[in-house]
Protein backbone atom coordinates (compact mmCIF):
# COMPACT_ATOMS: atom_id res chain seq x y z
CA UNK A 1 -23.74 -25.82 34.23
CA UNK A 2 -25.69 -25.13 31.17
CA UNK A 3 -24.31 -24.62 27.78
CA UNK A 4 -23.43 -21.36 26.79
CA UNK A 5 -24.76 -19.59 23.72
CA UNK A 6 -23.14 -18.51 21.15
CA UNK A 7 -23.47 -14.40 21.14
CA UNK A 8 -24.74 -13.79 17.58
CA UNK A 9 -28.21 -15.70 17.00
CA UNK A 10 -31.10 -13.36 17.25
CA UNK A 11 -33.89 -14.84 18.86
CA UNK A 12 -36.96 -13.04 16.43
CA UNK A 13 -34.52 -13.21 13.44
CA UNK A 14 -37.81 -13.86 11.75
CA UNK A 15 -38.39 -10.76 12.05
CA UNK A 16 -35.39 -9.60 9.88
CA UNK A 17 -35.24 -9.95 6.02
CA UNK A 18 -32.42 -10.54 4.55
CA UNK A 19 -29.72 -9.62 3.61
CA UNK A 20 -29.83 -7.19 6.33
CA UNK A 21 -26.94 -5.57 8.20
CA UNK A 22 -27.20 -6.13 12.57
CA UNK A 23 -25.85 -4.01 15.37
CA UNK A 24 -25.71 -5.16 18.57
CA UNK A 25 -25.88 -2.31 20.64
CA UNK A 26 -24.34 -3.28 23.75
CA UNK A 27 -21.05 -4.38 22.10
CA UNK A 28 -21.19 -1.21 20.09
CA UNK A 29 -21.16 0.83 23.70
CA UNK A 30 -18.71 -2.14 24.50
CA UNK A 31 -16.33 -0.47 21.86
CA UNK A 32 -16.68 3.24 22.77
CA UNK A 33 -15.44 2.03 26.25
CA UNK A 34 -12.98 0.27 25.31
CA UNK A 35 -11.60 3.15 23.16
CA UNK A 36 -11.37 5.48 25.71
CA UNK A 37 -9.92 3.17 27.57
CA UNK A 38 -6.93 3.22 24.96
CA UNK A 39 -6.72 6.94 25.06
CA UNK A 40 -6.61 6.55 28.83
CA UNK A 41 -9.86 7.79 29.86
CA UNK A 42 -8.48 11.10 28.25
CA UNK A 43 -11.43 11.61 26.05
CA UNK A 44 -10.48 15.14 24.37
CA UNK A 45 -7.29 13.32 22.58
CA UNK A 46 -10.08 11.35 20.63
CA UNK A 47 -11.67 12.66 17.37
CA UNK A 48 -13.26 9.74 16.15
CA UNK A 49 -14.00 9.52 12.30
CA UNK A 50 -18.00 8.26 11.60
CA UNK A 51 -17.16 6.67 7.85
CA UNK A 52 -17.41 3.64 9.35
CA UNK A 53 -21.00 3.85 11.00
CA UNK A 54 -22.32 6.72 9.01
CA UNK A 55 -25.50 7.00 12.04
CA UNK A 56 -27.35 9.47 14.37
CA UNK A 57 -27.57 7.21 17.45
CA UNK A 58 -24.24 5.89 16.81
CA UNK A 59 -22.93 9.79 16.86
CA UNK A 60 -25.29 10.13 20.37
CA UNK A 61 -23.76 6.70 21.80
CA UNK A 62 -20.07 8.93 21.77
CA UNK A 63 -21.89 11.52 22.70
CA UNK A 64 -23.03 10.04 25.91
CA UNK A 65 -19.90 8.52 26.76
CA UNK A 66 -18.29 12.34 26.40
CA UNK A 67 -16.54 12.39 23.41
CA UNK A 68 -17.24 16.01 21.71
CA UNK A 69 -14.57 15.76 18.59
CA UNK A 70 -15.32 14.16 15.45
CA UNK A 71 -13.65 13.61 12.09
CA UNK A 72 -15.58 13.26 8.93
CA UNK A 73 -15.00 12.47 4.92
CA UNK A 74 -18.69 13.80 3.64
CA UNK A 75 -20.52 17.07 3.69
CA UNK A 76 -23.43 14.55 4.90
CA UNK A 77 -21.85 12.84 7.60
CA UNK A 78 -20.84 16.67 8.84
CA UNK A 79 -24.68 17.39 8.68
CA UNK A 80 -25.24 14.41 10.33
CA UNK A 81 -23.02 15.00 13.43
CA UNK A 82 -24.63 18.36 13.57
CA UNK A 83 -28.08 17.34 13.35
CA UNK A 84 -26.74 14.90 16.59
CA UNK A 85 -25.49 17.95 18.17
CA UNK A 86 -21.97 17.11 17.97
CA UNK A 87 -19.47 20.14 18.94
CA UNK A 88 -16.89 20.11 17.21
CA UNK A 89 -16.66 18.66 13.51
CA UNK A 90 -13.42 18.27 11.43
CA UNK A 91 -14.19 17.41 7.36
CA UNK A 92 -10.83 15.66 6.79
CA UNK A 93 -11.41 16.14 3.16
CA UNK A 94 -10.66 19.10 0.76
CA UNK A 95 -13.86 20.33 0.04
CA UNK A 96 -13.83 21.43 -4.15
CA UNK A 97 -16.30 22.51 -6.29
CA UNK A 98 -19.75 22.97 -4.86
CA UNK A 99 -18.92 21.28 -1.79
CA UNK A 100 -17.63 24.93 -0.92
CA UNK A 101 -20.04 26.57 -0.70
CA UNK A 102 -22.03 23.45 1.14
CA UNK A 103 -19.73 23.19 4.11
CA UNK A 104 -20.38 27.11 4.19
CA UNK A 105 -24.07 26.38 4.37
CA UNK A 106 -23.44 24.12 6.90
CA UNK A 107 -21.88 26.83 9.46
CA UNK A 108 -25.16 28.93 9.09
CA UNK A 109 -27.42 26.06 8.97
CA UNK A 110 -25.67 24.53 12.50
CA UNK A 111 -24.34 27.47 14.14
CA UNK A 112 -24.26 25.22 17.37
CA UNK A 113 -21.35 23.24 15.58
CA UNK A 114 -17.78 24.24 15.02
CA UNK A 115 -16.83 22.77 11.45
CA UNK A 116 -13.49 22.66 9.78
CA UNK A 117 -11.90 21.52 6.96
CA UNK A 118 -8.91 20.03 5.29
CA UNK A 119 -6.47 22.47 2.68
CA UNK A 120 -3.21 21.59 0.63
CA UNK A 121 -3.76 23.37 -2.53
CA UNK A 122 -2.87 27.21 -2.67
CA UNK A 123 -5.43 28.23 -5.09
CA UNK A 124 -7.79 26.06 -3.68
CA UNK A 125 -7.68 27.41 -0.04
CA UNK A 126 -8.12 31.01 -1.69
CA UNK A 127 -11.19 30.38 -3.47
CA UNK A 128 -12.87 28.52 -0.25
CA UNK A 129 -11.38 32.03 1.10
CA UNK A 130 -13.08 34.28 -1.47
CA UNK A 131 -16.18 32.11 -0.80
CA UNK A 132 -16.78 32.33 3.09
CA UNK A 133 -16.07 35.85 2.69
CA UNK A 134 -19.10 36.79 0.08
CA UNK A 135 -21.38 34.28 3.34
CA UNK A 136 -19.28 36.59 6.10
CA UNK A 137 -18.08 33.30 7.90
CA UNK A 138 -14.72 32.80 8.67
CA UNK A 139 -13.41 29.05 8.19
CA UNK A 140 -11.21 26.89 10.68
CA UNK A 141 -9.19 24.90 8.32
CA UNK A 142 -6.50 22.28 8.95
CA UNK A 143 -3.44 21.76 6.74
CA UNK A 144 -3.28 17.79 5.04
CA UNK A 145 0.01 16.99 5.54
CA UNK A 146 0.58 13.77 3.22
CA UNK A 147 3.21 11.59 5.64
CA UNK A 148 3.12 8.38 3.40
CA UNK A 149 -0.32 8.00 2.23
CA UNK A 150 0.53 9.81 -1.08
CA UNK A 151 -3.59 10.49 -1.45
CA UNK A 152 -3.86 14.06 -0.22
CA UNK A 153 -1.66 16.25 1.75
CA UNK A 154 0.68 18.69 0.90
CA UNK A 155 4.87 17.66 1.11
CA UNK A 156 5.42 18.32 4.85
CA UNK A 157 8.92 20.81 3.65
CA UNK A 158 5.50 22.69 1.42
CA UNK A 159 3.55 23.20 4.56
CA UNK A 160 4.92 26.86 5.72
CA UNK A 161 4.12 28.13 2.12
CA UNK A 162 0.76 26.66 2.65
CA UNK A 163 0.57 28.54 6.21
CA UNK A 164 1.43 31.98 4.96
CA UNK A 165 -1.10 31.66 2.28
CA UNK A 166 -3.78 30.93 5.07
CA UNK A 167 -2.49 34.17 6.98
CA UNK A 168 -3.53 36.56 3.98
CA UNK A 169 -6.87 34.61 3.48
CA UNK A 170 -8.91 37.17 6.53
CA UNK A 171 -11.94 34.52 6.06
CA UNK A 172 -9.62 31.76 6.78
CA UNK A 173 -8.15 30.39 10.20
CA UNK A 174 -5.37 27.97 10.72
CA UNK A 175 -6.84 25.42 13.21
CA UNK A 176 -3.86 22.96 12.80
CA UNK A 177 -2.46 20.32 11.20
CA UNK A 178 -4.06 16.94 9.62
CA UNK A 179 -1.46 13.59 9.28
CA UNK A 180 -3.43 10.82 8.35
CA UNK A 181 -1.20 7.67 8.34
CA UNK A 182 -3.26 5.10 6.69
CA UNK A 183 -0.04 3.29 4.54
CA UNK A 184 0.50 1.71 7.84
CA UNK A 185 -1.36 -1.74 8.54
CA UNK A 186 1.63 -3.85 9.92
CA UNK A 187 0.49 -7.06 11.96
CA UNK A 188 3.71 -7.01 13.55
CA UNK A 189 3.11 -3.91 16.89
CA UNK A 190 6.57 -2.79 16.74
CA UNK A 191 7.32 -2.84 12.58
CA UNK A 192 3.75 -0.53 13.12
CA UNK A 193 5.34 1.16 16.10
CA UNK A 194 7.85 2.04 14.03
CA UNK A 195 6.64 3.37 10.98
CA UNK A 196 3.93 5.31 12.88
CA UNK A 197 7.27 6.94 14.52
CA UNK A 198 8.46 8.13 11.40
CA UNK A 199 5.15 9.83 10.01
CA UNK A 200 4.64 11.53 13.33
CA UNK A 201 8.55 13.08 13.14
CA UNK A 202 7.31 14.33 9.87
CA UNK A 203 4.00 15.99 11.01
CA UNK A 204 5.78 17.25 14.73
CA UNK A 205 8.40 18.82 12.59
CA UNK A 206 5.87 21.07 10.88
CA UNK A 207 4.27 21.66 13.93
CA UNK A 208 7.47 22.63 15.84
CA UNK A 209 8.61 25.38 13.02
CA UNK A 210 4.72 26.71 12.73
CA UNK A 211 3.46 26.82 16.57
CA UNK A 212 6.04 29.71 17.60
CA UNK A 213 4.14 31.52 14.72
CA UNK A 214 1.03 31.61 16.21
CA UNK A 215 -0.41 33.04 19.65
CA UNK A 216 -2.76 30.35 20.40
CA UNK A 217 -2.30 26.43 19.89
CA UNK A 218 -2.71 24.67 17.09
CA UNK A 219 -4.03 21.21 16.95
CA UNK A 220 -2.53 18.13 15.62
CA UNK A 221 -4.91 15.05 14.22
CA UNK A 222 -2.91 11.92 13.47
CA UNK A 223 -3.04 8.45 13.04
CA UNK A 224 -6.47 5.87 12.19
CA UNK A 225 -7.33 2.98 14.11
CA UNK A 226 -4.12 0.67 12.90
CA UNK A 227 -1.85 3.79 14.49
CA UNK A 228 -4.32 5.33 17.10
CA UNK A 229 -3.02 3.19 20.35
CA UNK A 230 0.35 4.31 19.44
CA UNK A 231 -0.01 8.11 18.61
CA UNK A 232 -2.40 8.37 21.96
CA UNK A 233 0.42 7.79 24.06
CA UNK A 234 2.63 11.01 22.95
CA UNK A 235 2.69 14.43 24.23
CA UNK A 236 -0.12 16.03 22.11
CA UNK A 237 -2.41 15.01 19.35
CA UNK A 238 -5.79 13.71 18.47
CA UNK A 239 -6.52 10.38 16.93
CA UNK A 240 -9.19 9.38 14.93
CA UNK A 241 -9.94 5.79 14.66
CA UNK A 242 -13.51 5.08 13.20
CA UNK A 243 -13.66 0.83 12.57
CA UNK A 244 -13.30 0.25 16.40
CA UNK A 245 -17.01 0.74 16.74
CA UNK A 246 -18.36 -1.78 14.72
CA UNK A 247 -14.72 -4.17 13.96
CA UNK A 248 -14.44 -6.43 11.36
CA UNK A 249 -12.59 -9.49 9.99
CA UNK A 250 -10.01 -7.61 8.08
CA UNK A 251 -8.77 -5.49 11.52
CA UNK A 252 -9.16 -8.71 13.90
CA UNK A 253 -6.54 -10.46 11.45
CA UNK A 254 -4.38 -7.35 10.96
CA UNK A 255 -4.65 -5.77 14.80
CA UNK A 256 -4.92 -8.58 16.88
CA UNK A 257 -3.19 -6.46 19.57
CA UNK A 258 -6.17 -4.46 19.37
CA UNK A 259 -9.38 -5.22 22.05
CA UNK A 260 -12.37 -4.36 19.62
CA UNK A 261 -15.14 -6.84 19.43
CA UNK A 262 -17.51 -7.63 16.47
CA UNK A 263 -20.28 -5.32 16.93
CA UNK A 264 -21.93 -5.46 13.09
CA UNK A 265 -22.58 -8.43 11.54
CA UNK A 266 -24.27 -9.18 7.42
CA UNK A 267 -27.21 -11.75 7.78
CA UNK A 268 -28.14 -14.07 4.79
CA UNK A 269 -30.44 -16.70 4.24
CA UNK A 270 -30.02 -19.92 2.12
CA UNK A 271 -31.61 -19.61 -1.02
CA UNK A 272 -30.93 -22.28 -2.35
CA UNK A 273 -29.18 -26.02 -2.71
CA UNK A 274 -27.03 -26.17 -5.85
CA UNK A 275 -25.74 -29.97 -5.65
CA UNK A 276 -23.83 -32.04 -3.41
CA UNK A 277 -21.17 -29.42 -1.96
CA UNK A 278 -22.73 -26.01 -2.90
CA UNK A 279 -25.34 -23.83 -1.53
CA UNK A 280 -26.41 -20.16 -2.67
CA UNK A 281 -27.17 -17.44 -0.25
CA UNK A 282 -29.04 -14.10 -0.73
CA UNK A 283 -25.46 -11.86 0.20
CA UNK A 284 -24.78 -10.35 -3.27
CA UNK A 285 -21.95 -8.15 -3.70
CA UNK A 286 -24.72 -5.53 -2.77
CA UNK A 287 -24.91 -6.79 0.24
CA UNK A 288 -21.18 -6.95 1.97
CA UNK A 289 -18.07 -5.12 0.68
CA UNK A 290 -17.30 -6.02 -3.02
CA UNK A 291 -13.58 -4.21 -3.32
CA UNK A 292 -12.14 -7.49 -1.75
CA UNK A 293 -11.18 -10.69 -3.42
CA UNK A 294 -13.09 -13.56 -2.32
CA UNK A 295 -14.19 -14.30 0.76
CA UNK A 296 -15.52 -11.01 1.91
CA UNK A 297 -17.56 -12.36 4.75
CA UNK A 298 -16.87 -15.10 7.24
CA UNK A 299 -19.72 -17.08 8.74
CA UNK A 300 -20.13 -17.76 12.46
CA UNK A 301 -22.55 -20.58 11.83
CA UNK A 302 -21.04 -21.80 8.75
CA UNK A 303 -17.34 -21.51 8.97
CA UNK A 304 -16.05 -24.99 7.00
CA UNK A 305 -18.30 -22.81 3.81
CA UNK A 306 -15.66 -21.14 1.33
CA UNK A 307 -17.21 -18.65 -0.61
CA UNK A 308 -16.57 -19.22 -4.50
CA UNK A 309 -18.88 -16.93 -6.70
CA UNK A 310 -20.42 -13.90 -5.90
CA UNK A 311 -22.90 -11.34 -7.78
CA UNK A 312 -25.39 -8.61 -7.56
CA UNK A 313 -27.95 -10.64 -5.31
CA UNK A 314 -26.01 -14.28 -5.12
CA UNK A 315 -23.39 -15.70 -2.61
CA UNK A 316 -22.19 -19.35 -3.89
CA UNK A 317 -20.53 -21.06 -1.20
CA UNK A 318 -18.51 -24.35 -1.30
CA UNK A 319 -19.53 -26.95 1.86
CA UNK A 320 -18.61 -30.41 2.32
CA UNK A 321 -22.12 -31.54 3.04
CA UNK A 322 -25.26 -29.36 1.65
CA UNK A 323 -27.51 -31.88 3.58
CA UNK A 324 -26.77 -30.05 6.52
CA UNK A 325 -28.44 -26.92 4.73
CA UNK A 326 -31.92 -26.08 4.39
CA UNK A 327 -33.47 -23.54 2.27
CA UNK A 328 -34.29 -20.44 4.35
CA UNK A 329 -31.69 -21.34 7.36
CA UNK A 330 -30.26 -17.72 8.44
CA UNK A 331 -26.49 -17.78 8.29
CA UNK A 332 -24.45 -14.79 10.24
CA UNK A 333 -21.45 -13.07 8.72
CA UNK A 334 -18.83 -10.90 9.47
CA UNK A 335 -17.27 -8.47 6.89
CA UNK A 336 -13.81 -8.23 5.46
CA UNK A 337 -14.38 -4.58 5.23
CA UNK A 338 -17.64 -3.09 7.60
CA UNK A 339 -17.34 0.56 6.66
CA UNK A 340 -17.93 -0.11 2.56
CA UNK A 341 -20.64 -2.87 3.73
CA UNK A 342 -22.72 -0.44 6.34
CA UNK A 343 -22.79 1.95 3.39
CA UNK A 344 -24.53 -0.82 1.22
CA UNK A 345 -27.90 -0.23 3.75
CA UNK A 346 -30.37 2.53 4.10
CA UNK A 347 -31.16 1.11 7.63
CA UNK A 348 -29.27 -1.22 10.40
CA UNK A 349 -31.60 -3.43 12.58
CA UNK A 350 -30.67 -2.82 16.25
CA UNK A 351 -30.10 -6.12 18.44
CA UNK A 352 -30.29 -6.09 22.53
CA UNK A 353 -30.46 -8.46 24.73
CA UNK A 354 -30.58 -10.97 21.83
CA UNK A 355 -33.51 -9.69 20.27
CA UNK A 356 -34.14 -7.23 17.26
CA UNK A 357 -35.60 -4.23 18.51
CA UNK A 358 -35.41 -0.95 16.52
CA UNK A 359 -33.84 0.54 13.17
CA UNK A 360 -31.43 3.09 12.57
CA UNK A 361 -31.30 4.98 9.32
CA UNK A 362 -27.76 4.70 7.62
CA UNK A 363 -28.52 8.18 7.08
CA UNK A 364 -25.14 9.32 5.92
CA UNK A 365 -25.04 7.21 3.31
CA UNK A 366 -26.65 9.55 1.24
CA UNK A 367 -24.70 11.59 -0.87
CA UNK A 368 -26.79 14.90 1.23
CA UNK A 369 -29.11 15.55 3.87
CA UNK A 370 -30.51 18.85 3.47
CA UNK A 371 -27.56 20.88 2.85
């Protein structure tokens, strides 16, 4: 029997300067299976959120496997779900300021598309009112309820005020309600289990006293990948994890429950041999993640190397032997933190079958599209 290889090398990495970001496309369809799997196979419980991959043929990879919900935190990455010809599209952020009027633009741009967006601020929710009005659009929105986070949301004993408000607003339509439980990250399942339990009694509460109020149902979307598995298996809901597509190093150690596989990995190249026991690399902190204390990536190839200094375009890494370095050998890394990271890149080189193929643009990245 011959000796297996190792998954990661890329047979033309020649091809690819570094540092570049890699996705390996079958494992990426590898994790859309396997999160449907989670839900069951029951595919309209899933809303995925695209922060994490921020791509076009990412968005048509769900697409394909017959997801038709999706969850988004930029008036790009909206755009870009449309422009992939997504159905249904949930902004799961306030939208303030200009942003208004964009997500407005976005409804006439895409009519195709169904968009929605987040509320918990009374004045707020009238002016986006006032504003879809003047267009003649009326707006699903979603009410934040804040269940722990303490980032957005309105107090969940707030949320009827909230509701009424959204009844006098005739450009305005209460879609449901948004619980986004992302102060949960236990390693332990049932100390998670548990405290996902006690933000969903929160959200089902407001739910319970505002469905009777309404002759249609509303929609609740809970829980990110740390709390997804667990919310899936309730009565009602939609989940929206978003780093199960690509994974990373910071999930595999906190969710190792969880069945994702690395799908994204940071390539470098040795730039250098500082002495004895340290080598530099080409993986700046604009390269991988930076909001992490040391080490933000970890090294298939290289995993005795600690990393020790890091800056804009340098990677210092501590080895016990830099003889077994060369300058120019390719070292492959996986992130801490991939969503941050992808967002580093205009463009992610596609691998299959071991070889580098294609490009995608990392076309959300940008702060807009066209809208």
């Amino acid at each position: 029997m011959g000796e297996v290889k190792p998954w990661y090398p890329v047979e033309n990495i020649e091809e690819v300067d570094s540092p570049a970001l890699l996705l390996y496309k079958e494992k990426v369809i590898g994790n859309i299976e396997l999160v449907k799997e989670v839900a069951g196979g029951n595919v309209d419980r899933l809303r995925p959120h695209v922060k994490t991959h921020k791509i076009k043929e990412v968005c048509l990879l769900m697409l394909e496997a017959g997801i038709r919900k999706f969850k988004c935190a930029t008036i790009a990455e909206a755009e870009m779900l449309a422009m992939a010809g997504a159905p249904d599209v949930l902004l799961a952020y306030q939208p303030t300021g200009p942003k208004i009027k964009r997500l407005i633009q976005l409804t006439k741009t895409y009519p195709a598309t169904d968009f929605a967006c987040l509320v918990d601020d009374i004045q707020n929710t009238r002016l986006i009112n006032e504003l879809a009005g003047k267009a003649s659009v009326v707006l699903p929105v979603y009410i934040d309820l804040n269940v722990g986070m303490n980032r957005t949301g309105i107090h969940p004993k707030q949320a009827s005020v909230l509701a009424d408000s959204i009844r006098q607003c005739p450009s305005l339509l209460l879609k449901g309600l948004h619980a986004y439980d992302g102060q949960i990250h236990s390693t332990n399942l049932s100390l998670r289990t548990a405290e996902a339990d006690l933000a969903f009694a929160q959200a089902d509460r407001v739910y319970a006293a505002l469905q009777p109020e309404y002759d249609y149902p509303l929609t609740l979307v809970i829980g990110g990948t740390p709390t997804f598995p667990i919310h899936i298996r309730r009565q009602y809901g939609e989940c929206s994890p978003g780093t199960f597509v690509f994974w990373d190093w910071g999930y595999m150690e906190m969710l190792p429950d969880q069945p994702f596989r690395w799908a994204a990995l940071v390539v470098t190249r040795v730039i250098s041999i500082v002495d004895q026991t340290h080598i530099c690399t080409d993986l700046g902190h604009k390269s991988v993640a930076a909001e992490s204390p040391l080490p933000r990536v970890w090294f298939f190839n290289a995993p005795e190397a600690s990393s020790i200094a890091q800056s804009e375009e340098h990677l210092v890494l501590k080895v016990a032997d830099s003889t077994m370095f060369t300058v120019g050998q390719v070292l492959y890394g996986v992130p801490v933190h991939i969503c941050p990271t992808v967002a580093l890149y205009d463009k992610a080189h596609v691998i299959e079958n071991r070889k580098f193929t294609t490009t995608w643009d990392v076309i959300a990245r940008n702060r807009s599209i066209t809208v």
